[in-house]
Every structure is written in C-alpha cells, then in structure tokens.
C-alpha atoms as a PDB file:
ATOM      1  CA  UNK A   1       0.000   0.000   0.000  1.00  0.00           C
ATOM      2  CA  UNK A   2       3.156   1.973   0.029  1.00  0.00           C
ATOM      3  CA  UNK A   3       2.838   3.107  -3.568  1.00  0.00           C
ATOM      4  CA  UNK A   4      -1.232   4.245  -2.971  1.00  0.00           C
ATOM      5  CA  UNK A   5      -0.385   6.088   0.003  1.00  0.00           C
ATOM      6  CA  UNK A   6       2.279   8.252  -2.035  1.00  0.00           C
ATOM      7  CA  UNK A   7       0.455   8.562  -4.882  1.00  0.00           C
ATOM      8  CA  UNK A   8      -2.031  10.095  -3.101  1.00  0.00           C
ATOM      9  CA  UNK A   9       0.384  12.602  -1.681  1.00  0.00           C
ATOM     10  CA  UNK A  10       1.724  13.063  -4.945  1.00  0.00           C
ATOM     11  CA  UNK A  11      -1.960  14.031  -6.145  1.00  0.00           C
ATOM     12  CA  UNK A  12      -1.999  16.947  -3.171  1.00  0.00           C
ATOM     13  CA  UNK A  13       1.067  18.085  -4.513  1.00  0.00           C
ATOM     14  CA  UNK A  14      -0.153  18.219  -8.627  1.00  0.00           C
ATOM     15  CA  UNK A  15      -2.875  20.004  -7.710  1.00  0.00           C
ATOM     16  CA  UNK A  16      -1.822  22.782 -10.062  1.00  0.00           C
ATOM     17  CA  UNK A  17      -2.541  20.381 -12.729  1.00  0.00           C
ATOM     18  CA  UNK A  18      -5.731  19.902 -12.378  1.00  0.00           C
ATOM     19  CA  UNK A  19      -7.873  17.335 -11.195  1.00  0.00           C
ATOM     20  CA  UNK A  20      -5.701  14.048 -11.038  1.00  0.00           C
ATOM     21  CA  UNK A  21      -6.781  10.830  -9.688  1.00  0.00           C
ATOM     22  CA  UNK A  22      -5.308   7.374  -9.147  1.00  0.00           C
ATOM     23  CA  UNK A  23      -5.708   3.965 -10.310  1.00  0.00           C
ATOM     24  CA  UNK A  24      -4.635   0.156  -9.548  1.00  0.00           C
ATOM     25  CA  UNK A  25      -1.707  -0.284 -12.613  1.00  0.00           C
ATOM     26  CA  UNK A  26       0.058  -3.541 -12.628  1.00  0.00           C
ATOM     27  CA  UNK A  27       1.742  -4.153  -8.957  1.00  0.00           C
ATOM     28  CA  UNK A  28       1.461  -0.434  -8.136  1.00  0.00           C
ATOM     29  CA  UNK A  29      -0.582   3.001  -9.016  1.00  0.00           C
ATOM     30  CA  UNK A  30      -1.258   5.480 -12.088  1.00  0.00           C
ATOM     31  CA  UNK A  31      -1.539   8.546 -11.834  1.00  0.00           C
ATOM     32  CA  UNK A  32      -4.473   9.769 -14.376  1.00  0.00           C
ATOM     33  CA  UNK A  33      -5.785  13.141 -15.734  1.00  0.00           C
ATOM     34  CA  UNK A  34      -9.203  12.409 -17.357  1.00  0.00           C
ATOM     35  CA  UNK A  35      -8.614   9.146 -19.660  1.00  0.00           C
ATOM     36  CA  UNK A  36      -4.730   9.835 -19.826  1.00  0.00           C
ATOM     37  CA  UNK A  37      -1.961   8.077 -17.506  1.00  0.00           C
ATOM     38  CA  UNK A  38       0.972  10.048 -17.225  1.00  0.00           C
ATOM     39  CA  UNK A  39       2.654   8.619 -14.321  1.00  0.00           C
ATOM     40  CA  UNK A  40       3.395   5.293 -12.542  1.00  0.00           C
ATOM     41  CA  UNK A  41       4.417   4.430  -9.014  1.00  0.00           C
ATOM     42  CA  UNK A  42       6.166   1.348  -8.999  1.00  0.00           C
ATOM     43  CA  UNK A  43       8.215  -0.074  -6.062  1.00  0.00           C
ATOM     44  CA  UNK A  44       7.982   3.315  -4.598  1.00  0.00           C
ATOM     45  CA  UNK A  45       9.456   4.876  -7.409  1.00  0.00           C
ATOM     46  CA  UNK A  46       7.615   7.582  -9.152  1.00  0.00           C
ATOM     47  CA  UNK A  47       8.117   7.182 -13.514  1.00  0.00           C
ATOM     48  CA  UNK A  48       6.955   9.485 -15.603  1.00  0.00           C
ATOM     49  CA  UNK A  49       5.826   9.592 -19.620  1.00  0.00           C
ATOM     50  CA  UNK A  50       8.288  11.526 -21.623  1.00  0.00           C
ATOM     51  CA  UNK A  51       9.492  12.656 -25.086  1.00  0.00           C
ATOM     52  CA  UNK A  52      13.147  12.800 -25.848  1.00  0.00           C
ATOM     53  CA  UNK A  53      13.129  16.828 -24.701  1.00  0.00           C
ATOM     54  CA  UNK A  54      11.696  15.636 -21.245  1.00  0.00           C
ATOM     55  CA  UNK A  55      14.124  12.877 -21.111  1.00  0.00           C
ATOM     56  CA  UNK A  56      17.076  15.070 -21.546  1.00  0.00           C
ATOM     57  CA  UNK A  57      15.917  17.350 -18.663  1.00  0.00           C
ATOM     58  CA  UNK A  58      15.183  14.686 -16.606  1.00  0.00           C
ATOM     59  CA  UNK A  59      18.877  12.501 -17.447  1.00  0.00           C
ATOM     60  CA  UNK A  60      20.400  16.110 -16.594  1.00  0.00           C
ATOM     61  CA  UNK A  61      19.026  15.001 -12.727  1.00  0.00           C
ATOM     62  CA  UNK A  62      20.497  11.778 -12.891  1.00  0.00           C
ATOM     63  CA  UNK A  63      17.197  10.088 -13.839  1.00  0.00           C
ATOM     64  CA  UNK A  64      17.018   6.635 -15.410  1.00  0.00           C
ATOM     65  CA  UNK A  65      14.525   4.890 -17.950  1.00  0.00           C
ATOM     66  CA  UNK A  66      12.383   2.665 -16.558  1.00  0.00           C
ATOM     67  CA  UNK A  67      13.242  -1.144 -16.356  1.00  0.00           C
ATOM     68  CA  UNK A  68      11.630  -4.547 -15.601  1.00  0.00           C
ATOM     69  CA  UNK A  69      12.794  -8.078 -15.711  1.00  0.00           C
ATOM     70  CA  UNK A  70      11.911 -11.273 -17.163  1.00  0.00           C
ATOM     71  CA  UNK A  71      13.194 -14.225 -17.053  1.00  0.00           C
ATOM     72  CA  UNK A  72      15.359 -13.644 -20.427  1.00  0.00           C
ATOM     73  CA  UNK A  73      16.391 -10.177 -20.063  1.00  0.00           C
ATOM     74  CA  UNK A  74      15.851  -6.778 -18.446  1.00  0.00           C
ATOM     75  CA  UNK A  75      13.351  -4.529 -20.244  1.00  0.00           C
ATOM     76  CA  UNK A  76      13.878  -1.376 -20.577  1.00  0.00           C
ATOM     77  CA  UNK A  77      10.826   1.377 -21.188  1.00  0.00           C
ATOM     78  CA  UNK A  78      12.179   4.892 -22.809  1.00  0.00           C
ATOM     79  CA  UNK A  79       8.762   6.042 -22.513  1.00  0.00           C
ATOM     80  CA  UNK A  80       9.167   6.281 -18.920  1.00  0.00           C
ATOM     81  CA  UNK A  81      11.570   7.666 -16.707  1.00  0.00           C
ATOM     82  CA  UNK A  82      12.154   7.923 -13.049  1.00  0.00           C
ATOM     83  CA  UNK A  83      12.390  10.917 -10.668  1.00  0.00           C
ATOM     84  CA  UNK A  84      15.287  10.964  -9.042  1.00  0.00           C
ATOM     85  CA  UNK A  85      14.585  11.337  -5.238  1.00  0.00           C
ATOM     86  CA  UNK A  86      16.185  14.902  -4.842  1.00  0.00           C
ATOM     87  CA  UNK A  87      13.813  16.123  -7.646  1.00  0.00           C
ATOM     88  CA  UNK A  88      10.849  14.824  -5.586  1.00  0.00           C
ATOM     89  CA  UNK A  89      11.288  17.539  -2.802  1.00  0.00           C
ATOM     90  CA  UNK A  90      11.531  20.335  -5.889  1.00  0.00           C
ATOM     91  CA  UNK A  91       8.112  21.475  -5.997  1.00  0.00           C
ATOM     92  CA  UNK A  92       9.222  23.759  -8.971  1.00  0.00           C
ATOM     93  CA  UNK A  93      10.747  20.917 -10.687  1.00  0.00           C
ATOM     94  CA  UNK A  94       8.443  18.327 -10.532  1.00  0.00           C
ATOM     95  CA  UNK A  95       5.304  20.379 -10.798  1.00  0.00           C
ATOM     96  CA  UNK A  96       7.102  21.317 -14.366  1.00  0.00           C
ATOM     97  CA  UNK A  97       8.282  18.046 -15.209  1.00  0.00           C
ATOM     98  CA  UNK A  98       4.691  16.275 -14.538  1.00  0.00           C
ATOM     99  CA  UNK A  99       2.872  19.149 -16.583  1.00  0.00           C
ATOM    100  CA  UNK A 100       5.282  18.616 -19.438  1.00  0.00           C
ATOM    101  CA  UNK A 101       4.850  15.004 -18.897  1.00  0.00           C
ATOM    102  CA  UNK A 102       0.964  15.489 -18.925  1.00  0.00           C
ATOM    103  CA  UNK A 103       1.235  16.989 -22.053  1.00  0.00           C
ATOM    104  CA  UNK A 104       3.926  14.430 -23.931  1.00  0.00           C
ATOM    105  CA  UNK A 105       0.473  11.367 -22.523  1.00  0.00           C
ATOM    106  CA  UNK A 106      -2.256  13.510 -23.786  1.00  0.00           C
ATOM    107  CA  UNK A 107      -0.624  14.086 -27.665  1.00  0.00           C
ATOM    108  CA  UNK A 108       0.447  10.252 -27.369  1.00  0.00           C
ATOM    109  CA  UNK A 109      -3.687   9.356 -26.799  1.00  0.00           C
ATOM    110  CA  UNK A 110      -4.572  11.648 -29.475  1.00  0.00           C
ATOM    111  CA  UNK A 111      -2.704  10.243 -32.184  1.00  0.00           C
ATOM    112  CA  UNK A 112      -3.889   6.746 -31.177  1.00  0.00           C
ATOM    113  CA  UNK A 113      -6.547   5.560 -33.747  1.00  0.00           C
ATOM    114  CA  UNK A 114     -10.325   4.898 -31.789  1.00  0.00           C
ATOM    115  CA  UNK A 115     -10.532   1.620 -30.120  1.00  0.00           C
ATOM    116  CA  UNK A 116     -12.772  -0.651 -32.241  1.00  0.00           C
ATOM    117  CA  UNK A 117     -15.270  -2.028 -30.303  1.00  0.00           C
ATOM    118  CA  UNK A 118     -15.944  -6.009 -30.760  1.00  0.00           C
ATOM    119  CA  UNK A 119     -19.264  -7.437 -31.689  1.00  0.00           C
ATOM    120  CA  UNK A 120     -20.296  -9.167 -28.413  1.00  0.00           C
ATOM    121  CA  UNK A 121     -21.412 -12.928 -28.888  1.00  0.00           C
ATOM    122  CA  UNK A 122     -25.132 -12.412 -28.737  1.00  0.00           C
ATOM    123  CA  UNK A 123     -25.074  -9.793 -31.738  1.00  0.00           C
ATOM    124  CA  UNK A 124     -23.424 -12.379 -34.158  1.00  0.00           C
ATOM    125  CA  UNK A 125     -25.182 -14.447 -36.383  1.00  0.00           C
ATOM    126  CA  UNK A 126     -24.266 -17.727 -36.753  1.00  0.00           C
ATOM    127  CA  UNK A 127     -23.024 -19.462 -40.280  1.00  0.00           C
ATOM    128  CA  UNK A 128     -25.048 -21.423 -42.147  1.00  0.00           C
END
C-alpha cells in the first residue's frame, strides 16, 4: 500500500494540474488526468511519460529509464523515466516536469486511432 499512500500525496502536490486521480496499474498506481496516464508508481518509485526533450531534462538530474525483468532479459521502457529522489522535494521541478509530462500522454492518446469495439457474442449471427 506503500505506492497508494504516495500517490495520493503526490496528487496533493499536482494540484496545479488539475484534477488528477489514481488507479490500480500492474503491482502499483497510475496517476491519471481524465482518460490519460501520465505517471506510474512502482516499487515506490515515481516514472513518468516523456518525449526525448523531457528525457534530456530529466537525465540532466540523474534520472534513469524505466526497467523490468523477465526471465530472459531486463526490459527497458524509454517512454518512462524515473524521478530521481532529490527532484521529488523540488516542488518547482516536478510540478514542471509532470505538466510537461501530462502533455507528452495527452498528444500520445490523441494520435492513437479509436478503439474498435468487438461485436459481443449475442449480436453475431451464426453461419449457415
């Protein structure tokens, strides 16, 4: 529950944002604005959605790309970067970082294509 309880302080402290709100994601929490997830906790460890601009301010602070394991090889997600635990007492900072990062999640959802919805079984007609 470690990763709920600071995502909800994280929410308190986004509040310039707008109205933000979290979500069960995986083995930890999203952080959502609307229908857009911009941020993850995992493992206590705050990630963020970026573009390569974002990521260069963000490597500047010693962050990292996110990374998982399997049982092959580590994974590692560019889309996503961690913030470095200095930056997390930087109001300033972070507030800029997640509005920036905000912004990177929302034009990624807009240029998806609609989700096509599937024809549920009782709508289909069997073959003959």
């Amino acid at each position: 529950m470690a990763d709920a309880s600071f995502a909800t302080s994280l929410i308190d402290q986004l509040a310039p944002l707008g109205a933000l709100r979290q979500r069960r994601f995986f083995s930890g929490q999203g952080i959502v604005a609307g229908d857009v997830q911009f941020a993850m906790i995992l493992g206590g460890m705050l990630y963020l959605r970026v573009d390569a601009d974002l990521a260069a301010r963000m490597q500047a602070h010693g962050a990292q790309p996110f990374v998982y394991g399997t049982r092959k090889r580590d994974v590692t997600v560019a889309s996503y970067y961690g913030v470095p635990e200095e930056c997390l007492d930087d109001i300033d900072v972070l507030t800029d970082w997640a509005r920036r990062s905000l912004a990177v999640a929302r034009q990624k959802h807009a240029a998806k294509p609609p989700a096509r919805k599937r024809a549920s079984s009782v709508a289909r007609k069997p073959k003959q």
